[in-house]
Each structure stands twice: as structure tokens, then as C-alpha cells.
Protein backbone atom coordinates (compact mmCIF):
# COMPACT_ATOMS: atom_id res chain seq x y z
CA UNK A 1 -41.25 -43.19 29.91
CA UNK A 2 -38.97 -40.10 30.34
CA UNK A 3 -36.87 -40.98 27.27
CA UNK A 4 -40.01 -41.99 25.01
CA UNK A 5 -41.74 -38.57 25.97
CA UNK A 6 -38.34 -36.73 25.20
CA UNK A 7 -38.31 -38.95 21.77
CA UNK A 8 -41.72 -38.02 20.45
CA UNK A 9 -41.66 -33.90 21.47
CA UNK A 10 -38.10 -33.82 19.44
CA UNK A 11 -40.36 -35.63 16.49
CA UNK A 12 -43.37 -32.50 16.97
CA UNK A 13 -40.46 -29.86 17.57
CA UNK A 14 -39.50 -30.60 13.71
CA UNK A 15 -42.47 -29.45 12.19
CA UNK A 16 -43.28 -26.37 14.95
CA UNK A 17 -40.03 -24.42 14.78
CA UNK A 18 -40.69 -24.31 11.31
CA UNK A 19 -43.80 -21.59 12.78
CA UNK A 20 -41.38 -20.25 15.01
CA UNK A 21 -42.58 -22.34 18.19
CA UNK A 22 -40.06 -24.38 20.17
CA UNK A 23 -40.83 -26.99 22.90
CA UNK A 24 -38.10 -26.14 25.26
CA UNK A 25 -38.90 -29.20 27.62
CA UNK A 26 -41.15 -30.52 30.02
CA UNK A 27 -41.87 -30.32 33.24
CA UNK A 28 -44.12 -31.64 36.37
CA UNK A 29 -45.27 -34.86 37.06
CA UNK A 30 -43.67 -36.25 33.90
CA UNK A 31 -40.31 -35.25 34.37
CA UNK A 32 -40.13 -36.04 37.97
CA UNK A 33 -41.73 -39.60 37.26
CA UNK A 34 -45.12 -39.72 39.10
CA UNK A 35 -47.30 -39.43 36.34
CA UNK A 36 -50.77 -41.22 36.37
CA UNK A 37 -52.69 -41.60 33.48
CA UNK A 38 -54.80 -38.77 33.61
CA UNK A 39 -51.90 -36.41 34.37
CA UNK A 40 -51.42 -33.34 32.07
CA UNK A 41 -48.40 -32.58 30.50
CA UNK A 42 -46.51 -29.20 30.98
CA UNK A 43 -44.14 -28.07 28.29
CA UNK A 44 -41.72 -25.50 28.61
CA UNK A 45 -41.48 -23.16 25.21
CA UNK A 46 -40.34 -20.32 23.68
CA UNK A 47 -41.30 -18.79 20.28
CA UNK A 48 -39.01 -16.71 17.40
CA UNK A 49 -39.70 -13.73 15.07
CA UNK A 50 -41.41 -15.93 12.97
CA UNK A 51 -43.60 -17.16 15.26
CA UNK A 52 -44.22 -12.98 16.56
CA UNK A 53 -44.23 -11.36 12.50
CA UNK A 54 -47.12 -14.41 11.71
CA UNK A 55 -49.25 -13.61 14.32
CA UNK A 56 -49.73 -10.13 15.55
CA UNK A 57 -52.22 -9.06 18.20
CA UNK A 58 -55.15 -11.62 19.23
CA UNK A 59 -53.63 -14.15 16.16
CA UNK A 60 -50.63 -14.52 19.34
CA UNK A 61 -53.36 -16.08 21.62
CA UNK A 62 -55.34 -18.29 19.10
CA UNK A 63 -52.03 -19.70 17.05
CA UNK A 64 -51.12 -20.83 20.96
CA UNK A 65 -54.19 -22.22 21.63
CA UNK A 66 -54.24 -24.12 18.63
CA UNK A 67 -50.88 -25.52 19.26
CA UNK A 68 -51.59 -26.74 22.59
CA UNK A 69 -55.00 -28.11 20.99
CA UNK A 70 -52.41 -29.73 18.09
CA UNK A 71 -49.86 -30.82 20.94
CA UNK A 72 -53.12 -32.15 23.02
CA UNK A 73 -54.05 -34.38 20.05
CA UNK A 74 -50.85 -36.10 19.07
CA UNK A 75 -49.62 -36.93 22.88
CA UNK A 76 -52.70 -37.84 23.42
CA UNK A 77 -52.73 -35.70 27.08
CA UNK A 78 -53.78 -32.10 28.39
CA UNK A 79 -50.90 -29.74 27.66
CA UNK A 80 -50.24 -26.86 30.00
CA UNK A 81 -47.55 -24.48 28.66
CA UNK A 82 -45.18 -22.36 29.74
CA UNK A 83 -43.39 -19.75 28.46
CA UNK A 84 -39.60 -19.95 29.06
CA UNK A 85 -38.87 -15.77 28.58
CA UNK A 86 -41.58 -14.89 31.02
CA UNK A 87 -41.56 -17.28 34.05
CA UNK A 88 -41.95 -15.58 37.55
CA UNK A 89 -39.19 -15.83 39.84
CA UNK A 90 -41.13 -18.83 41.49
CA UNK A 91 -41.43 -20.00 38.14
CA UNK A 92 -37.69 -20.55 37.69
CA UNK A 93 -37.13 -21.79 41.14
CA UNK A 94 -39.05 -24.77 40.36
CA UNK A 95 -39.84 -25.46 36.78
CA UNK A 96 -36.16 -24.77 35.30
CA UNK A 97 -34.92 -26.89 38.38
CA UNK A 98 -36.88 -29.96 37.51
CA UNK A 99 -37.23 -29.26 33.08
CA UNK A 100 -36.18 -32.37 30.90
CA UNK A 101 -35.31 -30.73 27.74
CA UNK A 102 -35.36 -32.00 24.41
């Protein structure tokens, strides 16, 4: 399940770095293996200067809540996402301990 989750986020991360948004990883349930059905997924991310110079101000919020709404469609899941450059320190403790990356 791991590899097949890893497989199809390296298939979306082709066509959303080109918008300067990178799926990092995931995280949770799914990466540790105890994922039911109704589990979300949580994706670790991080965005470029493309992503920042195409959407300034509020555009920042909506272009990410359209991706997760994009990301919530194809994997067929709730996303929750997280960004890499601005985790707490609890944050790192636990979700860059336990990330699958792709």
C-alpha cells in the first residue's frame, strides 16, 4: 500500500511542481501502516518562487485550498497538509521522523 501511495503522489508531483508545489511526502496513519478506509491522508510539502510570484496575498490560501481539493479528488481521500519550512518543533519531532518521501 506504502509503495502504491508513493507511486501515484510521484505521478501528481509531475504536473504540480510545474505551479511551484511539491509533495514532499506523507505522513500519519499511511506511512506508519494503520490506515482504515476512512483515514485522511497527510502530505508533507513545500512550494517555490513560482508557486509565491503566482499567487500573492489571499491567491496563497485559495491556490492551496484548491490543491488539496485537486489532491482530495484524484486519491480519492481527505488530504491534510503540511508545510515542510514551517513545522513546529513538535512538528519535526514526529512528522519528519515517520515521512515516506517520494
Amino acid at each position: 500500500m506504502k509503495k502504491e501511495l508513493a507511486e501515484k503522489l510521484k505521478k501528481i508531483n509531475i504536473s504540480m511542481k510545474k505551479h511551484g508545489f511539491i509533495i514532499e511526502g506523507f505522513f500519519g496513519s499511511h506511512a506508519r501502516g494503520d490506515a482504515k478506509k476512512t483515514s485522511d491522508l497527510d502530505l508533507l510539502y513545500s512550494i517555490n518562487n513560482v508557486f509565491l510570484s503566482q499567487n500573492k496575498g489571499f491567491a496563497y490560501f485559495q491556490k492551496l485550498e484548491e490543491i488539496k481539493s485537486i489532491l482530495s479528488k484524484k486519491l480519492k481521500k481527505e488530504i491534510d497538509l503540511a508545510p515542510k519550512n514551517n513545522l513546529s518543533k513538535t512538528g519535526e519531532k514526529y512528522i519528519l521522523s515517520e515521512v515516506i518521501y517520494v
